[in-house]
N, C-alpha and C. Protein backbone atom coordinates (compact mmCIF):
# COMPACT_ATOMS: atom_id res chain seq x y z
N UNK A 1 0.83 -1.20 0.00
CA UNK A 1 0.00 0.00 0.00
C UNK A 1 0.87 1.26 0.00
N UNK A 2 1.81 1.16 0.71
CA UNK A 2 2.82 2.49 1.11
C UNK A 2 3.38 3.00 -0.97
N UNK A 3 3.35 1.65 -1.91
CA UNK A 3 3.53 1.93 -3.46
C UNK A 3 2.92 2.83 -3.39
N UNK A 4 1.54 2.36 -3.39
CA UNK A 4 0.52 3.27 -4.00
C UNK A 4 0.27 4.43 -3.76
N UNK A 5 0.26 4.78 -2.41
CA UNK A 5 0.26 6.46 -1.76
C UNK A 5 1.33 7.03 -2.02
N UNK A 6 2.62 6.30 -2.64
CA UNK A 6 3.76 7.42 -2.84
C UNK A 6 3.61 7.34 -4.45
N UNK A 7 2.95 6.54 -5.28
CA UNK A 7 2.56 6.51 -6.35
C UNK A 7 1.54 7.78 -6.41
N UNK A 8 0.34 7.67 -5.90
CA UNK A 8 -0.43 8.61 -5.61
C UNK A 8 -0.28 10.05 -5.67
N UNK A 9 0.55 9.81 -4.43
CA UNK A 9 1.51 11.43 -4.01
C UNK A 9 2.58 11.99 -5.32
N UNK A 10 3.05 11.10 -5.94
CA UNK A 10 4.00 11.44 -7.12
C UNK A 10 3.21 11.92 -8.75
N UNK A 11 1.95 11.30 -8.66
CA UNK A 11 1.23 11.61 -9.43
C UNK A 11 0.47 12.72 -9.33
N UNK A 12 0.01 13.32 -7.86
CA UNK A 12 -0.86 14.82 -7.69
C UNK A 12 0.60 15.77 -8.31
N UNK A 13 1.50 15.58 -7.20
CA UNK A 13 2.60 16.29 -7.99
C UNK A 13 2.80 16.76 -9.51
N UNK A 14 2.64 15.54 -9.98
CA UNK A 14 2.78 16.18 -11.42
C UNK A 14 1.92 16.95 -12.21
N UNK A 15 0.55 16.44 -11.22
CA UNK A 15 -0.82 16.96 -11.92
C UNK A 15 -0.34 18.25 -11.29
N UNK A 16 -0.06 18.79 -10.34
CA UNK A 16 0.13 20.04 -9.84
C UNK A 16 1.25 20.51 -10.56
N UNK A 17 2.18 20.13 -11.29
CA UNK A 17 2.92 20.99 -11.91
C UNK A 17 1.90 21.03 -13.03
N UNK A 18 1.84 20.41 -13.79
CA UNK A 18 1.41 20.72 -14.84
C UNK A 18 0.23 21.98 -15.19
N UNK A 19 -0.72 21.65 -14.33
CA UNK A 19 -1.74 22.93 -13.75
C UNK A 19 -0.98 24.25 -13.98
N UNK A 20 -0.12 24.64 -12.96
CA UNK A 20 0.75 25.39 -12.69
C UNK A 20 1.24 26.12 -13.63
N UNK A 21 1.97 25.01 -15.09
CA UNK A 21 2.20 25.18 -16.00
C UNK A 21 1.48 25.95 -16.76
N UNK A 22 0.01 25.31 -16.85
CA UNK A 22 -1.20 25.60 -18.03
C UNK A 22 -2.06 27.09 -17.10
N UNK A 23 -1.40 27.62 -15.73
CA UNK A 23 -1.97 28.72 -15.81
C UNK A 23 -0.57 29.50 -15.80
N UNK A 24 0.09 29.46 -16.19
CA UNK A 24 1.39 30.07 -16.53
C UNK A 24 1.20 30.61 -18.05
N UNK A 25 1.00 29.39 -18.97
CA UNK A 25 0.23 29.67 -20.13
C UNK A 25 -0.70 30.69 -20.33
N UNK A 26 -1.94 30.45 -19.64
CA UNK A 26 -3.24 31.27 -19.90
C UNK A 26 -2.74 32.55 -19.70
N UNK A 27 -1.78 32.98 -18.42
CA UNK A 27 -1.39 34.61 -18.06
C UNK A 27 -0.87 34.93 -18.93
N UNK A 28 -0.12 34.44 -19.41
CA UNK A 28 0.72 34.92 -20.78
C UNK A 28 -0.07 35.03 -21.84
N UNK A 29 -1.26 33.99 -22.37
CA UNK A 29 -1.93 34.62 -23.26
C UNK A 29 -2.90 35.58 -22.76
N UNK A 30 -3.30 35.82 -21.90
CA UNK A 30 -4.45 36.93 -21.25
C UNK A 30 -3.57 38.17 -21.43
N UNK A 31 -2.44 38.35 -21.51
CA UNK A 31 -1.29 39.53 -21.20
C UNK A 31 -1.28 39.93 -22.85
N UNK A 32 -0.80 38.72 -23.00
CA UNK A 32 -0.81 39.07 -24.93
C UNK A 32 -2.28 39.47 -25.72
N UNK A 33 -3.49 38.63 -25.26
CA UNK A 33 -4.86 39.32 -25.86
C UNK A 33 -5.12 40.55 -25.44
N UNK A 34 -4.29 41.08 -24.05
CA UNK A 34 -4.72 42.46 -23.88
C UNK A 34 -4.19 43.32 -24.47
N UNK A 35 -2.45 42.89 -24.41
CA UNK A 35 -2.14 44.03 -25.45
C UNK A 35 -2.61 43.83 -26.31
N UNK A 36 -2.91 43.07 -27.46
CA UNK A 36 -3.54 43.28 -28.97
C UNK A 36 -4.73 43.92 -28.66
N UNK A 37 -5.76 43.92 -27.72
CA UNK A 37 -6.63 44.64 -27.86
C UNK A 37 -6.43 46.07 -27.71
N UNK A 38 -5.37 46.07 -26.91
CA UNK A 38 -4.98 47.25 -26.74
C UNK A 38 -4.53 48.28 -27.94
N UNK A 39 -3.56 47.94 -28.03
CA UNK A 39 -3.28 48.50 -30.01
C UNK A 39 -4.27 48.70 -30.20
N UNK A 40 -5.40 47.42 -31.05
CA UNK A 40 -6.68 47.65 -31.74
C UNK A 40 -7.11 48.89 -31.47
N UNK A 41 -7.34 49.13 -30.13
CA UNK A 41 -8.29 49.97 -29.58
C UNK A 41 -7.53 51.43 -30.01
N UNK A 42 -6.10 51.69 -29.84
CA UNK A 42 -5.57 52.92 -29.80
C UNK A 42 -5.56 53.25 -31.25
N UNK A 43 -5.63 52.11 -32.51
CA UNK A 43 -5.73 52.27 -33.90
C UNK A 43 -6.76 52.54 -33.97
N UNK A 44 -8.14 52.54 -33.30
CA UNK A 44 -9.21 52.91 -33.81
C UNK A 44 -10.00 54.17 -34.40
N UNK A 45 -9.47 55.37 -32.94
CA UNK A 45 -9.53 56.64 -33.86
C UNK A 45 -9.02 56.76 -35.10
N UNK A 46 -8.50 56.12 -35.80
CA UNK A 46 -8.12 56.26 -36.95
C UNK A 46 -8.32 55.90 -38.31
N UNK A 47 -10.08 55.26 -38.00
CA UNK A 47 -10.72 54.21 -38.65
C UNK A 47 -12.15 54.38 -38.61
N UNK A 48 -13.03 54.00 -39.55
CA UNK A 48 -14.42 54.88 -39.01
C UNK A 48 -15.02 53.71 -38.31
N UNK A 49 -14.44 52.27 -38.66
CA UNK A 49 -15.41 51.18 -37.73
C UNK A 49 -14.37 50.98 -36.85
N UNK A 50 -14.86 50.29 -35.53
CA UNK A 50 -14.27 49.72 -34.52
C UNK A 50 -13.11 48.48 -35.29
N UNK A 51 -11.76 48.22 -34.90
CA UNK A 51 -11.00 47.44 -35.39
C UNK A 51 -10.87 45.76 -34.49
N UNK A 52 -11.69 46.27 -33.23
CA UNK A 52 -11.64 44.95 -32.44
C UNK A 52 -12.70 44.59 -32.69
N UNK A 53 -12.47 43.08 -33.05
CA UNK A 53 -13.85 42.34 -33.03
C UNK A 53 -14.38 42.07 -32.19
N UNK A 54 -15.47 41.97 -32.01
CA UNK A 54 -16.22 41.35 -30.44
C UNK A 54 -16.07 39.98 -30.13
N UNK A 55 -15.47 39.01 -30.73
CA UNK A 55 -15.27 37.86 -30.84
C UNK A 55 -13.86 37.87 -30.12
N UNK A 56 -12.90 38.98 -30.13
CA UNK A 56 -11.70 39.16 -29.42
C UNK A 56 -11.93 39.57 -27.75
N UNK A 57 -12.49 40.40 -27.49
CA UNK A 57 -13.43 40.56 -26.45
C UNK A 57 -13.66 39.36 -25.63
N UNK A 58 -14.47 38.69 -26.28
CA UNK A 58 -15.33 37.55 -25.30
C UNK A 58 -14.43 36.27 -25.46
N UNK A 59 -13.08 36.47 -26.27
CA UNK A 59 -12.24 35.45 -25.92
C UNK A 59 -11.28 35.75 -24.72
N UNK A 60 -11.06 37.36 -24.42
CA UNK A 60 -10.51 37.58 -23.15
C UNK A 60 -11.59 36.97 -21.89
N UNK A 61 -12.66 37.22 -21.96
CA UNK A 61 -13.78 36.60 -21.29
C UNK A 61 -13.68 35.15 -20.96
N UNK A 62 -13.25 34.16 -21.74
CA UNK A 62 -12.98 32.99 -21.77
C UNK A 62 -11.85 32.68 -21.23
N UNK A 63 -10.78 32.88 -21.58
CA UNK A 63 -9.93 32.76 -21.68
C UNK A 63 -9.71 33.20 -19.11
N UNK A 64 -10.18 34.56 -19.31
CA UNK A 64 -10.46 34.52 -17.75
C UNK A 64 -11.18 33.17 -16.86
N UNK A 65 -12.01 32.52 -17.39
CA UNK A 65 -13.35 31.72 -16.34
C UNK A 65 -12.21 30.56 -16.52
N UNK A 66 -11.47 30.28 -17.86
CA UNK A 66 -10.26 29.31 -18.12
C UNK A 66 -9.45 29.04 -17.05
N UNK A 67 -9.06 30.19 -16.66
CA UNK A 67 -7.92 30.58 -16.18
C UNK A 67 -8.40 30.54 -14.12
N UNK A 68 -9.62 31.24 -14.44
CA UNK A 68 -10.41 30.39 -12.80
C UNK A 68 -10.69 28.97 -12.49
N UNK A 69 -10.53 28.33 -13.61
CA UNK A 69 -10.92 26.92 -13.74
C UNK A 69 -9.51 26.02 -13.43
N UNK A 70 -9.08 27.19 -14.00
CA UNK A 70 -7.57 26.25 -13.74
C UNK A 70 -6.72 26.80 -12.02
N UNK A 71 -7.31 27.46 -11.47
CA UNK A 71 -6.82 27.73 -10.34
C UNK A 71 -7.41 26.58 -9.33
N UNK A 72 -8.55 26.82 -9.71
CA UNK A 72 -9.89 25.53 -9.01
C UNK A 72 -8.65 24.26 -9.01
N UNK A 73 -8.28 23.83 -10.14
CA UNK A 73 -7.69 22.57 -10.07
C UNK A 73 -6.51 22.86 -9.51
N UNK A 74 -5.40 23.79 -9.24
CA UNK A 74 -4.71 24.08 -8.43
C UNK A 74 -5.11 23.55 -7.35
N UNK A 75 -5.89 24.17 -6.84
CA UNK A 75 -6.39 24.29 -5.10
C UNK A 75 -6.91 22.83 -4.51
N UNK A 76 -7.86 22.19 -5.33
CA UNK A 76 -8.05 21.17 -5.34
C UNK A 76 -6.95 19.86 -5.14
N UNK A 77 -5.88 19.87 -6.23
CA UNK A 77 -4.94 19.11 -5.99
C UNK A 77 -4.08 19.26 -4.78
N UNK A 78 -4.10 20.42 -4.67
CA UNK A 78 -2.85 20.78 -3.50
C UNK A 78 -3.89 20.12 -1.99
N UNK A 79 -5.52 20.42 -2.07
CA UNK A 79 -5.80 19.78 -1.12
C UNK A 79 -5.54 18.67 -0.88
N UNK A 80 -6.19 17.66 -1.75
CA UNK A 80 -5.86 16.24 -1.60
C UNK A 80 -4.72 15.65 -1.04
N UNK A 81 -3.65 16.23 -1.99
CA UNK A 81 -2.19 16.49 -0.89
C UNK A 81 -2.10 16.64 -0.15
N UNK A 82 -2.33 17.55 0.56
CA UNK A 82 -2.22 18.03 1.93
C UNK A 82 -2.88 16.48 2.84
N UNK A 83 -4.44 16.35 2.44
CA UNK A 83 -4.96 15.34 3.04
C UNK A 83 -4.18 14.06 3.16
N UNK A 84 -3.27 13.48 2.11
CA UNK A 84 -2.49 12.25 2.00
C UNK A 84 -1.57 12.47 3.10
């Protein structure tokens, strides 16, 4: 049994890096969709339609609840851990 719980334990680990990883990811793209929106937005006076799509918008939107979702599994794993 003692395999399996350090099997166990070696496996949240990784699930916890990896998490870690994939919201390491998301900040970096949330950082990068903002600046591009950003530009967009400062090019716009210069244009008679809006240059950001709204489809760019509601992928920052996503891309956020993503990025809460992936904290969730943070917190979660690290509990279980803790509990072992």
């Amino acid at each position: 049994m003692t395999d399996s719980l350090g099997d166990l334990r070696a496996t949240l680990d990784e699930v916890g890096t990896r998490l870690g990883e994939a919201l390491g990811y998301a900040e970096t793209a949330r950082a990068r969709l903002a600046d591009a929106v950003g530009l967009l937005s400062d090019l716009d006076a210069q244009h008679s339609e809006p240059l950001v799509p709204p489809a760019l918008r509601r992928a920052g939107d996503e891309l956020d609840r993503g990025r809460s979702l992936i904290s969730g599994g943070v917190a979660a794993v690290s509990a279980i851990g803790a509990r072992l």
